[in-house]
N, C-alpha and C. Protein backbone atom coordinates (compact mmCIF):
# COMPACT_ATOMS: atom_id res chain seq x y z
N UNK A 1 13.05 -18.21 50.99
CA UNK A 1 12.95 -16.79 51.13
C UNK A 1 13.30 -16.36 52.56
N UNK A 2 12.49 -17.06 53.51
CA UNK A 2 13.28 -16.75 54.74
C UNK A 2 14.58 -16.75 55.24
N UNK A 3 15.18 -17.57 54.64
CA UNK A 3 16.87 -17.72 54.41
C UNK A 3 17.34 -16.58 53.94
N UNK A 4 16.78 -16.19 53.01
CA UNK A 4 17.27 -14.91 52.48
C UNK A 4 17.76 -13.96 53.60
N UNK A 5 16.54 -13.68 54.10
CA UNK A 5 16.05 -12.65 55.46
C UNK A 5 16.89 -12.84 56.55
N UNK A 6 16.87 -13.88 56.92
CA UNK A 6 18.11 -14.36 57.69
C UNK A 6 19.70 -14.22 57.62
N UNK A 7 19.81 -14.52 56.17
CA UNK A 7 21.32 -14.47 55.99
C UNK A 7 21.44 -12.31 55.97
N UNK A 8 20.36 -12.06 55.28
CA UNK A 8 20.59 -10.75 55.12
C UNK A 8 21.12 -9.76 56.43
N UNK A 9 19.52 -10.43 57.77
CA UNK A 9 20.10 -9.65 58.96
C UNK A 9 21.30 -10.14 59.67
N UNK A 10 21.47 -11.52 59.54
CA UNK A 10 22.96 -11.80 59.95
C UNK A 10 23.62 -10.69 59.41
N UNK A 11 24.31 -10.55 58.07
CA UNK A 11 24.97 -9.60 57.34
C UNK A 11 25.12 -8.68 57.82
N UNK A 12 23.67 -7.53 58.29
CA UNK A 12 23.56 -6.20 58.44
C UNK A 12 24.35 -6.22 60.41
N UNK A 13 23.84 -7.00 60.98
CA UNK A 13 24.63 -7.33 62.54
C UNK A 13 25.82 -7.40 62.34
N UNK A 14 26.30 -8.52 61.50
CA UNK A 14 27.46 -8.39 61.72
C UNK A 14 28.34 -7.32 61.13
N UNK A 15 27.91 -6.68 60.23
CA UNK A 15 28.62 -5.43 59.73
C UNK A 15 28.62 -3.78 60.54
N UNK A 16 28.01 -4.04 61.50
CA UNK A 16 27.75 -3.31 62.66
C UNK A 16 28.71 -3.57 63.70
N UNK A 17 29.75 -2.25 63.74
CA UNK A 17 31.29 -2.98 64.72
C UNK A 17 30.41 -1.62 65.84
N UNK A 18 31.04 -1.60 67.16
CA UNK A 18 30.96 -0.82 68.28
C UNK A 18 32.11 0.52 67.42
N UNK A 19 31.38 1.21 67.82
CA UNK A 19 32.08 2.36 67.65
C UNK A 19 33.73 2.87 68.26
N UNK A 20 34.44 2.98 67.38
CA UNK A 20 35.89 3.93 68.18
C UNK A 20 35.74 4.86 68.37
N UNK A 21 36.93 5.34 69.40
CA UNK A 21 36.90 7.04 70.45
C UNK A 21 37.27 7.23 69.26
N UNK A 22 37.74 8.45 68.86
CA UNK A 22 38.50 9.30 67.90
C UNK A 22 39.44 10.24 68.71
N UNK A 23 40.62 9.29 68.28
CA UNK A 23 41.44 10.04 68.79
C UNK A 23 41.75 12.03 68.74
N UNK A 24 42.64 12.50 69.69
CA UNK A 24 42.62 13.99 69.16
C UNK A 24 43.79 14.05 68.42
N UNK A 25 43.16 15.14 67.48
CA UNK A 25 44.21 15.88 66.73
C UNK A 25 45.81 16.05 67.32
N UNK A 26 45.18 17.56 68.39
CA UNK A 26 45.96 17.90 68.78
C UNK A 26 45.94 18.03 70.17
N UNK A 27 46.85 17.78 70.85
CA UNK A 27 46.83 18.03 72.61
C UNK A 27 47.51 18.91 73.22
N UNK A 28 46.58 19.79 73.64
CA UNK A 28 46.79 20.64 74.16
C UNK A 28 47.73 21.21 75.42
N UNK A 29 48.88 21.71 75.67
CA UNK A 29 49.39 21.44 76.79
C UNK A 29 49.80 22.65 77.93
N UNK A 30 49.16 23.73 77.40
CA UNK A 30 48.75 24.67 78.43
C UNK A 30 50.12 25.43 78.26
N UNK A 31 50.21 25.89 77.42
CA UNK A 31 51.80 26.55 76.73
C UNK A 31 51.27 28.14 76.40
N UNK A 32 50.20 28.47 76.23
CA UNK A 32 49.56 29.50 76.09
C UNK A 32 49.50 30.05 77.30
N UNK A 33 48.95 29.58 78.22
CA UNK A 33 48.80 30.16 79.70
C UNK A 33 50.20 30.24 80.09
N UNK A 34 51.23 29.62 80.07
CA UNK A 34 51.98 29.50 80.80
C UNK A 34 53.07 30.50 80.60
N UNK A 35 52.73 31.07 78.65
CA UNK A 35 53.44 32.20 78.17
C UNK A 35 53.10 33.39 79.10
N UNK A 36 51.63 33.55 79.10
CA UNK A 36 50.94 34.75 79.24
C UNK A 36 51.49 35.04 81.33
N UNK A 37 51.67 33.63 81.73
CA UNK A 37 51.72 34.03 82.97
C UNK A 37 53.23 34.56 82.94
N UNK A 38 54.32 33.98 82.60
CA UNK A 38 55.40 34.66 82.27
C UNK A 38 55.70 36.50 81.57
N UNK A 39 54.75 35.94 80.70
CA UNK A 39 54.69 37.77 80.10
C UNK A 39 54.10 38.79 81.21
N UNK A 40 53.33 38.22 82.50
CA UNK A 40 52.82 39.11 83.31
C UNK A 40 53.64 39.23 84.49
N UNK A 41 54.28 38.33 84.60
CA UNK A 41 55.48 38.57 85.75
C UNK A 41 56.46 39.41 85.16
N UNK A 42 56.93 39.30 83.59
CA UNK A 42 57.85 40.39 83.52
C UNK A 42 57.68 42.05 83.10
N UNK A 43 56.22 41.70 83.13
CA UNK A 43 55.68 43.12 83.17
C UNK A 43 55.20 44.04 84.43
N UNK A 44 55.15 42.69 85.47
CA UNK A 44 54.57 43.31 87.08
C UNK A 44 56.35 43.64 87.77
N UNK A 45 57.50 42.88 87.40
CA UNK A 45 58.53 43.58 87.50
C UNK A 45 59.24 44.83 87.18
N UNK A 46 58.95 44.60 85.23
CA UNK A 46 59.13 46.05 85.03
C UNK A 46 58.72 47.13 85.99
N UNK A 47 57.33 47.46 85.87
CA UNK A 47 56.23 48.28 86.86
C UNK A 47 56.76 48.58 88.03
N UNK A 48 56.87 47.63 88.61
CA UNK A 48 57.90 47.66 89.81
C UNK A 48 58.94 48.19 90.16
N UNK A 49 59.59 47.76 89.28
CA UNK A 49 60.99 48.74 89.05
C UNK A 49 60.48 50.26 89.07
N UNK A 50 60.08 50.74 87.60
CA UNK A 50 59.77 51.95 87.61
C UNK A 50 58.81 52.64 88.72
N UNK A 51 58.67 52.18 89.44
CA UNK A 51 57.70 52.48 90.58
C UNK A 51 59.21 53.10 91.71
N UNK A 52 59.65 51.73 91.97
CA UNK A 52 60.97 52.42 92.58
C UNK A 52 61.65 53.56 92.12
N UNK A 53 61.91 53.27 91.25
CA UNK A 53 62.60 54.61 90.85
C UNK A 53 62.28 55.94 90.83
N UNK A 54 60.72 56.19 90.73
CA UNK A 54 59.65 57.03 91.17
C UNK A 54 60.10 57.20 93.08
N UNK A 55 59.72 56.38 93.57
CA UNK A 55 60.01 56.45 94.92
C UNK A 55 61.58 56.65 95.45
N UNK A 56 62.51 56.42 94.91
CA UNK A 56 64.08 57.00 95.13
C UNK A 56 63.93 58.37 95.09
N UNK A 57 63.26 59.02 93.79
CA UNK A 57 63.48 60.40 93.46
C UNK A 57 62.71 61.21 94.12
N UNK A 58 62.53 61.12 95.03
CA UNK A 58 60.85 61.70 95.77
C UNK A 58 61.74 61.56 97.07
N UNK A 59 62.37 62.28 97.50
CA UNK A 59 62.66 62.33 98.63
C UNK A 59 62.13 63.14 99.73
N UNK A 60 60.66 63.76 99.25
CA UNK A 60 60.40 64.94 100.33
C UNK A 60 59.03 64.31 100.75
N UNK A 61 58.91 62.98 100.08
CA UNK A 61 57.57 62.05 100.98
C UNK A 61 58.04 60.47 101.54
N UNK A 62 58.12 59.71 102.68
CA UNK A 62 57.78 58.39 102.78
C UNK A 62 57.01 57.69 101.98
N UNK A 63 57.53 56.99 101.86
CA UNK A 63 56.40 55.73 100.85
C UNK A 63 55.52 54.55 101.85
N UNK A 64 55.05 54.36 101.62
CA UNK A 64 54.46 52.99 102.41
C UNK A 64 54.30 51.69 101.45
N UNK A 65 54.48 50.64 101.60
CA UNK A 65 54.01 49.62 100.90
C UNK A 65 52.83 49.12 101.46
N UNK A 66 51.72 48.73 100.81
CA UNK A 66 50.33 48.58 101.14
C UNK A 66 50.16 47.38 101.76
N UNK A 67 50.82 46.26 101.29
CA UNK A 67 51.15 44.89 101.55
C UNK A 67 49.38 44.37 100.52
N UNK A 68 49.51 44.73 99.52
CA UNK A 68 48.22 44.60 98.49
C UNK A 68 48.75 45.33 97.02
N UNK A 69 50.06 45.59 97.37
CA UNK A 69 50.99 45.61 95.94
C UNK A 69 51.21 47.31 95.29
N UNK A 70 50.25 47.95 96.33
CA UNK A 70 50.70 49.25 95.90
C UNK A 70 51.73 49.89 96.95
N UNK A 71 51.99 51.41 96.67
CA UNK A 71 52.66 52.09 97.26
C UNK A 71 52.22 53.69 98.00
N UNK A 72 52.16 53.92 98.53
CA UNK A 72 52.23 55.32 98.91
C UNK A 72 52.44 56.34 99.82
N UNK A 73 52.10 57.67 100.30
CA UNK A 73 52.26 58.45 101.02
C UNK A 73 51.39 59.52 101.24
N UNK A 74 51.50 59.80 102.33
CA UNK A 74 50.16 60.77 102.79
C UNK A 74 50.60 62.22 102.64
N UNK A 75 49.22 62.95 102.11
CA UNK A 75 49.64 64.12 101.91
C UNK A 75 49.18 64.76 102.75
N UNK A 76 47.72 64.31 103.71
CA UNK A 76 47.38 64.95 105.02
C UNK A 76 47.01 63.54 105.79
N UNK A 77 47.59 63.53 107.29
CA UNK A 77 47.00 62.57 107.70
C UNK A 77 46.19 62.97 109.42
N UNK A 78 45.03 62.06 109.60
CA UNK A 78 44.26 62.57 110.25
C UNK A 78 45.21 61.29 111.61
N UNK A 79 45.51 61.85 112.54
CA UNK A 79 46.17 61.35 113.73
C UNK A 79 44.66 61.29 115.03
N UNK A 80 43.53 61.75 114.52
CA UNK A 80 42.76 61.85 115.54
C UNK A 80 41.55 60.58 115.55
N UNK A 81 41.62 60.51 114.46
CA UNK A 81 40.38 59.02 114.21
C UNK A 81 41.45 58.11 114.48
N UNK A 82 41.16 56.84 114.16
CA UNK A 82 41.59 55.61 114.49
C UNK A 82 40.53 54.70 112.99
N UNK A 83 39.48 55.17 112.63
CA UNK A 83 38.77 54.18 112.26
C UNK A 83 39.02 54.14 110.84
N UNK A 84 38.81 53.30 109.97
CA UNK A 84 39.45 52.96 108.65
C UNK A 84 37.98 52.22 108.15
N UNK A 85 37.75 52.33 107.16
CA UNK A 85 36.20 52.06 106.22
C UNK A 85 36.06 50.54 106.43
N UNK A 86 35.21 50.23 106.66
CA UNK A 86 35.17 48.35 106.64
C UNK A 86 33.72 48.37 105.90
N UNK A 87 33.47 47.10 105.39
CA UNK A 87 32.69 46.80 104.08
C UNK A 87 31.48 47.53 104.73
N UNK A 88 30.73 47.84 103.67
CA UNK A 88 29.32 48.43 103.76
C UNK A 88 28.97 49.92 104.16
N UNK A 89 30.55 50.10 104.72
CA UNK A 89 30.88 52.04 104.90
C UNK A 89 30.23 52.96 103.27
N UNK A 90 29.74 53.68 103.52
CA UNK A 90 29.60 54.58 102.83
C UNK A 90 30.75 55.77 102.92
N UNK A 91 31.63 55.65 101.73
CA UNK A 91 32.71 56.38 101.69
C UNK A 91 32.49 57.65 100.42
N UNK A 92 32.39 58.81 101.19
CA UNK A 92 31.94 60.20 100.38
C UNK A 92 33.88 60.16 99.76
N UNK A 93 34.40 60.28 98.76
CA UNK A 93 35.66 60.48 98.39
C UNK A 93 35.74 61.65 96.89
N UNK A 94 37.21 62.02 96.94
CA UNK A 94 37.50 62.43 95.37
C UNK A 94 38.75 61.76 95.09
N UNK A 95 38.96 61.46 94.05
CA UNK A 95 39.98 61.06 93.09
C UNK A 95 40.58 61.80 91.99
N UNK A 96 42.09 61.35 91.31
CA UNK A 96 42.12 61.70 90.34
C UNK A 96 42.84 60.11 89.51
N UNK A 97 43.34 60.34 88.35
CA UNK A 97 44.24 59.34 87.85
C UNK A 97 44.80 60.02 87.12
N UNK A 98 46.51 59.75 87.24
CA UNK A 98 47.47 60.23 86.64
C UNK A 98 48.98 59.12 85.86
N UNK A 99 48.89 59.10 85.17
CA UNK A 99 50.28 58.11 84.77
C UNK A 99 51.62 58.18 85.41
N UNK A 100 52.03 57.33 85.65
CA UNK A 100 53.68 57.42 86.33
C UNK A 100 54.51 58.53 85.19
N UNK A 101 53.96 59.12 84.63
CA UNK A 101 54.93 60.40 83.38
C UNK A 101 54.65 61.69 83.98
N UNK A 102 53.13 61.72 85.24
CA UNK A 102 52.52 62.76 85.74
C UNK A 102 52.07 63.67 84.66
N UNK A 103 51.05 62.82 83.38
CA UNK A 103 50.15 63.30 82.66
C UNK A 103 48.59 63.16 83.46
N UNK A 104 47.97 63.99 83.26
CA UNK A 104 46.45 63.71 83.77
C UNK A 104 45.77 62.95 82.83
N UNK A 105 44.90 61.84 83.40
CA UNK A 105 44.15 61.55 82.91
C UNK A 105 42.79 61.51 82.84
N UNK A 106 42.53 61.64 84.07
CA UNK A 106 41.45 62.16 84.50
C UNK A 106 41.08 62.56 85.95
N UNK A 107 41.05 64.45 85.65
CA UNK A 107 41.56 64.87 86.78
C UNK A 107 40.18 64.84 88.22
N UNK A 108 40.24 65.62 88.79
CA UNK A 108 39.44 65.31 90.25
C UNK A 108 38.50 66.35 89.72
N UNK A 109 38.39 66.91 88.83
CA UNK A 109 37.21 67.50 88.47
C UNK A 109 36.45 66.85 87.47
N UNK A 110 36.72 66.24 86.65
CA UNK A 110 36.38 65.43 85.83
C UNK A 110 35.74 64.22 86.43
N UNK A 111 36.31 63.66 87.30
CA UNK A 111 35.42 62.25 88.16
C UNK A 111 34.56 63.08 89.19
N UNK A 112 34.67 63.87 89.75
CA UNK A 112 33.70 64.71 90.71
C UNK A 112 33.95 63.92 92.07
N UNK A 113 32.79 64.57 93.34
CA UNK A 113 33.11 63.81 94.60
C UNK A 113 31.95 62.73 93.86
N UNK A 114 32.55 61.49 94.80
CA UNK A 114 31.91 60.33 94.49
C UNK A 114 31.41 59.26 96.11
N UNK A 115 30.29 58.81 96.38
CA UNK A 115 29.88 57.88 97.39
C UNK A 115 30.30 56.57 97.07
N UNK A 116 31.48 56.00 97.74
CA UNK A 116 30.89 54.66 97.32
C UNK A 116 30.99 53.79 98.34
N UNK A 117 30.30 52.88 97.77
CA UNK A 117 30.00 51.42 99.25
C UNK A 117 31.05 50.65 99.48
N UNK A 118 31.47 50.36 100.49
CA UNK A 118 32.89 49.95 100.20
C UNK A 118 32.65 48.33 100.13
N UNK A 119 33.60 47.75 99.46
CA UNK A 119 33.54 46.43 98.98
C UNK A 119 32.07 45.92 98.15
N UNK A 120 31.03 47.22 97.52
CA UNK A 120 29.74 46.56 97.25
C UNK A 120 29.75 47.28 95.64
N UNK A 121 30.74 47.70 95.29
CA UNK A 121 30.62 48.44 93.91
C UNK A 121 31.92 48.68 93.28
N UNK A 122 31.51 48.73 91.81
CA UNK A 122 32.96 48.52 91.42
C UNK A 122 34.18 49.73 91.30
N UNK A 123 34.85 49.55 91.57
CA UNK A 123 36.09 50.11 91.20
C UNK A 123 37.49 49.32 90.97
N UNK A 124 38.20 49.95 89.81
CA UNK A 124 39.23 49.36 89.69
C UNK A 124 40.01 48.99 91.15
N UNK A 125 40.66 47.80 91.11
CA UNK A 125 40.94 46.84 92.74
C UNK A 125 42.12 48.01 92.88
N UNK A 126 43.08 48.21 92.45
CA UNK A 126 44.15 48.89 93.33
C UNK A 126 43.37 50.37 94.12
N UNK A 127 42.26 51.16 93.39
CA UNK A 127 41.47 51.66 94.20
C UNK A 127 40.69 51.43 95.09
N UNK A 128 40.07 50.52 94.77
CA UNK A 128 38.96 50.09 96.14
C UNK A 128 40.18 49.28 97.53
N UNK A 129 40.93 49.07 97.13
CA UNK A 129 42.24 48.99 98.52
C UNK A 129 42.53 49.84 98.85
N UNK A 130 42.81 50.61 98.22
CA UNK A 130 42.89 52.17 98.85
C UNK A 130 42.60 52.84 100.07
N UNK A 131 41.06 52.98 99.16
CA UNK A 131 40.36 53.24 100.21
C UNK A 131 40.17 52.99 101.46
N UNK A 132 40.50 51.65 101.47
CA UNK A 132 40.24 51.11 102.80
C UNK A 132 41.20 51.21 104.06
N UNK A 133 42.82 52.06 103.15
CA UNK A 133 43.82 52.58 104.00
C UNK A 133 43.33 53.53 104.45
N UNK A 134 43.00 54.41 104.23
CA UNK A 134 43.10 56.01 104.38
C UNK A 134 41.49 56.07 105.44
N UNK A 135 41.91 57.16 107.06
CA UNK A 135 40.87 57.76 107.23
C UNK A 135 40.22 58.89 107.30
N UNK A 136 39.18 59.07 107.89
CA UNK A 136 38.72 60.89 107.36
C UNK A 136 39.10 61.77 107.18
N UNK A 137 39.22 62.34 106.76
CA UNK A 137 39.84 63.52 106.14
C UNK A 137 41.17 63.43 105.77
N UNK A 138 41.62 62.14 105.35
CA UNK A 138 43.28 62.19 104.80
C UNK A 138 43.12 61.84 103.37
N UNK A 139 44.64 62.36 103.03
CA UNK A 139 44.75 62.46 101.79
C UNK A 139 46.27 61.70 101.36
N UNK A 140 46.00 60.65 100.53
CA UNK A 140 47.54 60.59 99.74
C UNK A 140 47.12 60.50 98.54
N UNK A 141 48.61 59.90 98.24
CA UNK A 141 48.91 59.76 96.60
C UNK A 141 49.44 57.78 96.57
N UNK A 142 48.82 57.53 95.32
CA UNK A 142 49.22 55.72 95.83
C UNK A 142 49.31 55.69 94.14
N UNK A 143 50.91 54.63 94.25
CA UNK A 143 51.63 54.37 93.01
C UNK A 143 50.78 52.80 93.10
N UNK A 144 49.83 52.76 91.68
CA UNK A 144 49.30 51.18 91.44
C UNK A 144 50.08 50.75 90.03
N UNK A 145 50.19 49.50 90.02
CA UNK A 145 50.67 48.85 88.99
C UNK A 145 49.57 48.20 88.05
N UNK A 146 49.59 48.54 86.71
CA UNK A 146 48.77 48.28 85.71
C UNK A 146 48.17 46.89 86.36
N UNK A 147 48.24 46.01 86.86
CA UNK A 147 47.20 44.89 87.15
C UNK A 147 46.54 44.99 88.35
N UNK A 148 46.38 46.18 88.88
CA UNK A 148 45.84 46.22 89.66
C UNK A 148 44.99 47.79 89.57
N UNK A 149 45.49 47.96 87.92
CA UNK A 149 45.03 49.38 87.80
C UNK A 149 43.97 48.93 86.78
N UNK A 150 43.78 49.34 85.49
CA UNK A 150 42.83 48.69 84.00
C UNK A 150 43.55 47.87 83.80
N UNK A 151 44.57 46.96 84.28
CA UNK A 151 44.86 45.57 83.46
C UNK A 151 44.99 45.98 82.21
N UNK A 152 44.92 44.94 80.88
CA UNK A 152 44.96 44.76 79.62
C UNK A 152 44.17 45.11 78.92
N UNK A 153 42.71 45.50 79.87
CA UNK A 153 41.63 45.97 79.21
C UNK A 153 42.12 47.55 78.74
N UNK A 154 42.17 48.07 79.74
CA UNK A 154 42.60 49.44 80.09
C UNK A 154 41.06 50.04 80.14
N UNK A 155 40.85 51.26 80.20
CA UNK A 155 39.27 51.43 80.44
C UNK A 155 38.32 51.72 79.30
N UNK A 156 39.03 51.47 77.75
CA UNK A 156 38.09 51.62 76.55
C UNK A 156 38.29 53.40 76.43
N UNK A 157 38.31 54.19 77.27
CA UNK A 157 38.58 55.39 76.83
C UNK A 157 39.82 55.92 76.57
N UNK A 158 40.30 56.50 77.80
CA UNK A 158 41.74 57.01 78.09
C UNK A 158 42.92 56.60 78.57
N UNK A 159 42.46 55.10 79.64
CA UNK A 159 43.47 54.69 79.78
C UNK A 159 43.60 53.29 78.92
N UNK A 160 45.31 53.25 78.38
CA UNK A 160 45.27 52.13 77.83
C UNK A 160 45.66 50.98 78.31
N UNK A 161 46.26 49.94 77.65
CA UNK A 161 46.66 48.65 78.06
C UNK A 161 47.73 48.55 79.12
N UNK A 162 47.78 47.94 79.65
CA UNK A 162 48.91 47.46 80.66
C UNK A 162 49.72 49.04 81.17
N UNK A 163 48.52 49.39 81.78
CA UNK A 163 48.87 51.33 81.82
C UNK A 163 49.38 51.22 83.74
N UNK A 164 50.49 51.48 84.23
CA UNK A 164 50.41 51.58 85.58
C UNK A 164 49.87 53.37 86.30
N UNK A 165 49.29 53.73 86.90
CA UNK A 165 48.92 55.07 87.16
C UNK A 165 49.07 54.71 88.50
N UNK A 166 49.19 56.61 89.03
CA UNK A 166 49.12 57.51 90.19
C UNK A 166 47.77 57.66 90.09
N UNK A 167 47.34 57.64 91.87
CA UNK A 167 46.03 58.38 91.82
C UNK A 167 45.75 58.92 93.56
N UNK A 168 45.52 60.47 93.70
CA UNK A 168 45.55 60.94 94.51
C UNK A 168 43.88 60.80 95.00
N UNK A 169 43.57 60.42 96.53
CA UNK A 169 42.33 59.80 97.17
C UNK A 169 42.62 60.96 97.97
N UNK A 170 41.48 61.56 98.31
CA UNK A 170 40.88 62.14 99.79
C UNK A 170 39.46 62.07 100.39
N UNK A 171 40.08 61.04 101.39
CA UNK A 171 38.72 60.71 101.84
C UNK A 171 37.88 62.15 102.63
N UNK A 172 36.27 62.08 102.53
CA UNK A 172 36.04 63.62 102.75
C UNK A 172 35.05 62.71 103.88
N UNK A 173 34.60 61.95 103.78
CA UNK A 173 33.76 61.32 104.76
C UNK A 173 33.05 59.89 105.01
N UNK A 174 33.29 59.46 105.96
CA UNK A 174 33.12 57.83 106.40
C UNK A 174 31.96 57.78 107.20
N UNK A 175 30.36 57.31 106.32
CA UNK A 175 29.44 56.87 107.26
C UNK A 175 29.59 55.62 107.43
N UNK A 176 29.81 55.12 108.43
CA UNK A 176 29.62 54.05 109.01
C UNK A 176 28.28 52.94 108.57
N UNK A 177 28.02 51.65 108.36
CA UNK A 177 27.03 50.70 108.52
C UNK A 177 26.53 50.91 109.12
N UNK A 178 25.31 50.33 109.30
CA UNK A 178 24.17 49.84 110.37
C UNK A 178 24.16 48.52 110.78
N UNK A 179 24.94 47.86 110.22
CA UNK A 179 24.86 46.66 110.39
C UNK A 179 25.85 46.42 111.79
């Protein structure tokens, strides 16, 4: 009988192999990203383009390039300050947003004057750069390109997907940090 027992757990051991990896299905090779990064370069060109072409036909303002991917020009500029918002400024401002077709989307009465902290709250990025051009009491107009405007999200309300907009800033007042 013990033989039995014996031969049996021999049996059950030896029928016990180490386990194999399992191989994958499928391997993945990053062909998805690599579309999407392509589809966004030829959409940050398009944008681009039409941005220029906006700026050719506009001959009664300078443009500036931001060197942060937007564009623009001042509609009042203050020659007497020197100082420009650095993080933690409390920036009193108004806005509007308008589409490169110069439809409103949401005009400067509709967003109201607004405080914001600079670099500590959100705003869409081609705005919160903005800001950080312009000082007291000046005013432009700055051509942003949909990825730096709502992106793909667009904002769930009014603006949609891969939307590039105008948006006219006047800064009304720069408190300074404490820090």
């Amino acid at each position: 009988m013990r033989k039995l027992y014996y031969l049996l757990l021999l049996a059950l051991i030896t029928q016990c192999g180490v386990p194999e990896a399992r191989k994958p299905i499928k391997v993945k090779t990053g062909s998805i990203l690599k579309e999407s990064v392509e589809r966004n370069k030829t959409l940050l060109k398009q944008e681009e383009e039409q941005i220029r072409k906006i700026i050719a036909a506009d001959s009664n303002n300078t443009y500036l390039a931001s060197g942060g991917g937007t564009w623009y020009h001042y509609i009042n500029k203050n020659n007497e300050s020197n100082y420009y918002p650095q993080p933690d400024d409390l920036v009193t401002m108004q806005y509007n947003i308008i589409s490169l077709d110069n439809d409103t989307i949401y005009s400067q009465q509709e967003i109201g004057t607004i405080t914001y902290k600079v670099d500590k709250q959100q705003l869409f990025p081609g705005l919160r750069n903005s800001v950080k051009l312009l000082k007291e009491g000046e005013r432009a107009t700055f051509l942003i390109p949909s990825s730096l405007a709502y992106g793909y999200h667009g904002d769930k309300n009014k603006i949609g997907t891969n939307l590039p907009v105008k948006t006219t800033i006047t800064i009304i007042k720069i408190d300074k940090s404490q820090n």
